[in-house]
Protein backbone atom coordinates (compact mmCIF):
# COMPACT_ATOMS: atom_id res chain seq x y z
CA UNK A 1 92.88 83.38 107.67
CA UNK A 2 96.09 84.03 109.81
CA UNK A 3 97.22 87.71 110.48
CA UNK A 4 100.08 87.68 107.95
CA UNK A 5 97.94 86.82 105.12
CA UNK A 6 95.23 89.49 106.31
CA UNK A 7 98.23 92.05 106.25
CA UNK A 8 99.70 91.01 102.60
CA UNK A 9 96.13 91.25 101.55
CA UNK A 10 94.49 93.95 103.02
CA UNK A 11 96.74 96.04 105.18
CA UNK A 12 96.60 99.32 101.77
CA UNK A 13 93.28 99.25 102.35
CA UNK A 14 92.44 98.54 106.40
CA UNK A 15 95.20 101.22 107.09
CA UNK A 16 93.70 104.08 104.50
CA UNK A 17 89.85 103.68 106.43
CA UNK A 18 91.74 104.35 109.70
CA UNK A 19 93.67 107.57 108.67
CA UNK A 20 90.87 108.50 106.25
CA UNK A 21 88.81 107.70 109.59
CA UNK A 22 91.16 109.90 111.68
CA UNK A 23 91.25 112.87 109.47
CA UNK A 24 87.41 112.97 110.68
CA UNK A 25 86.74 112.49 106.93
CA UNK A 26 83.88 110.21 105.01
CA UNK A 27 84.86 107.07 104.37
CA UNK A 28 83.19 106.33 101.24
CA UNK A 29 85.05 104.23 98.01
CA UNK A 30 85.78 107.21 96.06
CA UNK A 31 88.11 108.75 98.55
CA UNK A 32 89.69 105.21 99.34
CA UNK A 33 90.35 105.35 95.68
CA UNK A 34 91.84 108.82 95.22
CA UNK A 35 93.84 108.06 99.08
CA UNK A 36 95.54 105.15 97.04
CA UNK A 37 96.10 105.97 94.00
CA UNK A 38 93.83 103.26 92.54
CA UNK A 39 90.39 102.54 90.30
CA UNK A 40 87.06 102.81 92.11
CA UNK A 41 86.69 99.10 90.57
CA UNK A 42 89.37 98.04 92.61
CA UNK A 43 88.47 99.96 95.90
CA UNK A 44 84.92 98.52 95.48
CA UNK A 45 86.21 94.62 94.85
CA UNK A 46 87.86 94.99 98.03
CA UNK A 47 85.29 95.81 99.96
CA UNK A 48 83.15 92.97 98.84
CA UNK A 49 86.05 90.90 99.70
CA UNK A 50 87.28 92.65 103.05
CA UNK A 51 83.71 92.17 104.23
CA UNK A 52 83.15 88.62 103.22
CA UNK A 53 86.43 87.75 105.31
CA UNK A 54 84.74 90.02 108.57
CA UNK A 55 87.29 93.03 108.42
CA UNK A 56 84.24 95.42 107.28
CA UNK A 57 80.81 95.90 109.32
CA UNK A 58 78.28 93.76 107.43
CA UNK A 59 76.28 97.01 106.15
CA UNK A 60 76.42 99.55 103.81
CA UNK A 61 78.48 101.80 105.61
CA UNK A 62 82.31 101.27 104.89
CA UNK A 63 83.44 100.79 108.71
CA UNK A 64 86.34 98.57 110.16
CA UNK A 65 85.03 95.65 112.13
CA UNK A 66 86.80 94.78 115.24
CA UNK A 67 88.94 92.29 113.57
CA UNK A 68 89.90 94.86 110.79
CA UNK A 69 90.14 97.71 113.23
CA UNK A 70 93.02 95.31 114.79
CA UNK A 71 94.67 94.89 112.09
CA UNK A 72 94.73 98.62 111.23
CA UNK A 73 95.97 99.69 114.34
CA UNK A 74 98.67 97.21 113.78
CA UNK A 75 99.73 98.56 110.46
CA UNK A 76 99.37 102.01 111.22
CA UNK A 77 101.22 101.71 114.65
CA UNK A 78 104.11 99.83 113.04
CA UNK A 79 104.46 102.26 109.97
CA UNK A 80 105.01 105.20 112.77
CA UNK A 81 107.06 103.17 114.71
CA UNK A 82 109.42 103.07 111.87
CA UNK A 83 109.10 106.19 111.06
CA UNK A 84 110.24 107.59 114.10
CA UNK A 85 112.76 104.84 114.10
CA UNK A 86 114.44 105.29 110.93
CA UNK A 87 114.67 109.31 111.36
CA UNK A 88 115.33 109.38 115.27
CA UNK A 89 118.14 106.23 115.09
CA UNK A 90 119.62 106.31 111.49
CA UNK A 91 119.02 109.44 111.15
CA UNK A 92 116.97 109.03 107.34
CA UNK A 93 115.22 112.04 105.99
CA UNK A 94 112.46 113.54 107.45
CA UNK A 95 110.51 113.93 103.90
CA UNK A 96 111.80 110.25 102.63
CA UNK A 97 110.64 108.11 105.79
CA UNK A 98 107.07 107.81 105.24
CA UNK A 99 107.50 105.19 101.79
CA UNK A 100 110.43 103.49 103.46
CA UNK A 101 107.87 102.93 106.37
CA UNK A 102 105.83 101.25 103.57
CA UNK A 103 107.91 98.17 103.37
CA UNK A 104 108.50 98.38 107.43
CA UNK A 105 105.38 98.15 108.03
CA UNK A 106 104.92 94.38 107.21
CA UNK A 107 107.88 92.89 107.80
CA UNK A 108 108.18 94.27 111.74
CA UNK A 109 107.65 91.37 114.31
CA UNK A 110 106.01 91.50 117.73
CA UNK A 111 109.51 91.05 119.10
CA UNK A 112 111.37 94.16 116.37
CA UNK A 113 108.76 96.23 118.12
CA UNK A 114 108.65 96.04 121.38
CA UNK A 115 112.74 96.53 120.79
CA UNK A 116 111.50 99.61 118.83
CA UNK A 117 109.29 101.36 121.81
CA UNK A 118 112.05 100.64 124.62
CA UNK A 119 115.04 102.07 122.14
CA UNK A 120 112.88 105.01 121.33
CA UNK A 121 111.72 105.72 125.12
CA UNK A 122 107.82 104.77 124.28
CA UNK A 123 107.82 107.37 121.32
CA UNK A 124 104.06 109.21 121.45
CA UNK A 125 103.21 109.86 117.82
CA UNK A 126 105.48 109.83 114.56
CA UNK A 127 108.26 112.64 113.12
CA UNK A 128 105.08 113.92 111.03
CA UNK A 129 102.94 114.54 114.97
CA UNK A 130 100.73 111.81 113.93
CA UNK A 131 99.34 109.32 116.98
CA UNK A 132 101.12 106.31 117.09
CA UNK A 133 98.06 103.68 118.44
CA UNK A 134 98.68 102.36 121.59
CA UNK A 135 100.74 105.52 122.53
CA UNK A 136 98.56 107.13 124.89
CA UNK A 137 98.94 110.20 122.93
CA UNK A 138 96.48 113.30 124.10
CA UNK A 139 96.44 115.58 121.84
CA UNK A 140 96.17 119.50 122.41
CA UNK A 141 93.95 121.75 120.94
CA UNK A 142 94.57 122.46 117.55
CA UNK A 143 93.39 124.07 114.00
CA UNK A 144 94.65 123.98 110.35
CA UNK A 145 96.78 126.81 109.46
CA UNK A 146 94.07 128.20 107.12
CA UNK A 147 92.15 128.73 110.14
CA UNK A 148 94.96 131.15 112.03
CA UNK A 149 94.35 135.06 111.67
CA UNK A 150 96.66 137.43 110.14
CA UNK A 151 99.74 137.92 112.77
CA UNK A 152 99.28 135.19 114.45
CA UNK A 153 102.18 132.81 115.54
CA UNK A 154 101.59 129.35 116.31
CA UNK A 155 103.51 126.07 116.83
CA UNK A 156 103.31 123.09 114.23
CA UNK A 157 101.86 120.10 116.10
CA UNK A 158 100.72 118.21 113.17
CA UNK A 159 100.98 117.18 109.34
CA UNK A 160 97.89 115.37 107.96
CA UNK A 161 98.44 111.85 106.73
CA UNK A 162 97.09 113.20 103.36
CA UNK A 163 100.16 115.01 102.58
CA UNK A 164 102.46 112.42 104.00
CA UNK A 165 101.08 110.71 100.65
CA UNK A 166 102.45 112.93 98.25
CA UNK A 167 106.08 112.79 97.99
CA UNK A 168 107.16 116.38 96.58
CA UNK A 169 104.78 118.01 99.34
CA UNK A 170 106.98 116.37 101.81
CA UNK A 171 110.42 117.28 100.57
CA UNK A 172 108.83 121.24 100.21
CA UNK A 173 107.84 120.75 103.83
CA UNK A 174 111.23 119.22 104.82
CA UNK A 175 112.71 122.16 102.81
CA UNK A 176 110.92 124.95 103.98
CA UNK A 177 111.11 123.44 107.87
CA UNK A 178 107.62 123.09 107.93
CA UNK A 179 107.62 120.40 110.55
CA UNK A 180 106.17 119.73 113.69
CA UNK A 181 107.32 122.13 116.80
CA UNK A 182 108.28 125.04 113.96
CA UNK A 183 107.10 128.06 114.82
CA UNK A 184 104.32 129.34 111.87
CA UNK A 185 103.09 133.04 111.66
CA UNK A 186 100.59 133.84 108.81
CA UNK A 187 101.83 136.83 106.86
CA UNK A 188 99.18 136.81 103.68
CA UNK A 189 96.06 135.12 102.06
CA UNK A 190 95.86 135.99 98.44
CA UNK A 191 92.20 136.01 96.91
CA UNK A 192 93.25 132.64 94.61
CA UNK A 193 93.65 130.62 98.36
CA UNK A 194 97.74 130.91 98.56
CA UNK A 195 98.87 131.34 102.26
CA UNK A 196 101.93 133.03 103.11
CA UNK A 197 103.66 131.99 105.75
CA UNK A 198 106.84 132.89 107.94
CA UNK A 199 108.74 129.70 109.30
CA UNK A 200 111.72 130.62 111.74
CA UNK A 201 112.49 134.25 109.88
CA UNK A 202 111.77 132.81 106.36
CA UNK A 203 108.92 133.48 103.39
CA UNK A 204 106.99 130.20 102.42
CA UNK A 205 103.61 129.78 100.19
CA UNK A 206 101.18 127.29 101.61
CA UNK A 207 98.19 126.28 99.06
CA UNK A 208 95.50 126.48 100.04
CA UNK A 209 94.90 122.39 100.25
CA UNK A 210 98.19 122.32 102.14
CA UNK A 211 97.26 125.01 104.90
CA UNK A 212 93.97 122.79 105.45
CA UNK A 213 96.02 120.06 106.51
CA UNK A 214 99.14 121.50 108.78
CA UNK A 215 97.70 121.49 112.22
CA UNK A 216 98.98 124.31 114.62
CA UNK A 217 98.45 123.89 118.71
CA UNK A 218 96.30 126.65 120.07
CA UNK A 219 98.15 127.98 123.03
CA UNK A 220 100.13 131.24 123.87
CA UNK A 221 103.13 132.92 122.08
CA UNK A 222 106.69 132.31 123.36
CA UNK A 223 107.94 134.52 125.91
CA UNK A 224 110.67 136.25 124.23
C-alpha cells in the first residue's frame, strides 16, 4: 500500500501510539480511544487492521512496527512543522494552531517541508516545546508543575500533547501566558488538587490534571 494511502488511513491512529508513546504512557486501546475521541470498537478494528497491513508488531502488545513507526514520525514531524510554521510566519494563534496542523499534516510534501525547516532556521521542537522528530532536540531536565515545591520559580519548557487535544485548555493557556519559556512560581495547592500559580506577576489556577502535564526545566532562578 503506498504511503499516501497509509496516511489517509491510519495516520489518527499511528500518530496517537507515538505521543501516547512519548508521554511515557501505556499504550493500551482504551487510552487510544479516550486520546481520540472515539469507541473502543473502533480503536480495536484498527488494530486488527493496522497489524494485518505490518504497521503494528505482530503480538499482543500494541507497538509501532518499523514501517508504522515511519509513518508516525512523518505525521507527527509534519504536524509540528506547521505548527511552528503557521504561528512563527503568519503569525496564527498560539492556542488555535494545533487543529489547523490537523489538515497540514497530510497535505505537506517532501518538497513544502524541506522549504519549511530552511524558512524556519531547522526549528527544534513545536510553539507547544514538543520534539519535532528528526530535530535533534535534547531535552533538559524537567518535571510537571505538580511536582515543584511551594516558592519555587521555574521556566515552562513543555506542554503535554494531551492538552494540546483539548481546545478550551489551550486558549486558557494562551490566555493566562502559560506557554513555553514563561516563568511559573507555585503560590498554593488546595486539598481538592487546584494549583495556584503566578505567571509573569499574575494569579492563575492549574487543575490538578493540567499541572501533571506542563513540564518546567529544572535549572537555577534568573539573576535579577
Amino acid at each position: 500500500m503506498a504511503e499516501t494511502n497509509y496516511r489517509d488511513r491510519y495516520r489518527e491512529y499511528a500518530e496517537a501510539i507515538w505521543e501516547i508513546e512519548e508521554e511515557g504512557i501505556p499504550v493500551i486501546q482504551a487510552r487510544i480511544a479516550d486520546w481520540l475521541g472515539v469507541s473502543r470498537a473502533s480503536v480495536s478494528e484498527m488494530m486488527r487492521k493496522m497489524r494485518d497491513d505490518g504497521l503494528l508488531k505482530p503480538d499482543a502488545k500494541i507497538a509501532l512496527s518499523d514501517e508504522g513507526r515511519h509513518l508516525a514520525e512523518i505525521i507527527v514531524r509534519r504536524h509540528r512543522l506547521a505548527e511552528r510554521f503557521l504561528t512563527e510566519v503568519l503569525g496564527l494563534s498560539w492556542g488555535k494552531v494545533h487543529a489547523e496542523a490537523m489538515v497540514w499534516e497530510i497535505t505537506i510534501s517532501e518538497d513544502v517541508e524541506e522549504r519549511m525547516w530552511a524558512v524556519m532556521d531547522d526549528p527544534k521542537t513545536c510553539p507547544h516545546g514538543n520534539p519535532i522528530p528528526g530535530a535533534g532536540y535534547k531535552p533538559p531536565k524537567m518535571k510537571p508543575i505538580a511536582s515543584m515545591e511551594l516558592g519555587e520559580r521555574l521556566d515552562l519548557e513543555r506542554i503535554s500533547e494531551e492538552l494540546e487535544l483539548d481546545a478550551d485548555m489551550l486558549a486558557y493557556l494562551d490566555d493566562s501566558g502559560i506557554k513555553p519559556n514563561a516563568w511559573i512560581t507555585l503560590l498554593q495547592r488546595d486539598p481538592h488538587g487546584t494549583l495556584t500559580v503566578d505567571v509573569d506577576g499574575t494569579s492563575v489556577g492549574l487543575s490538578r490534571f493540567a499541572a501533571e502535564r506542563l513540564f518546567v526545566r529544572i535549572a537555577a532562578q534568573p539573576a535579577r
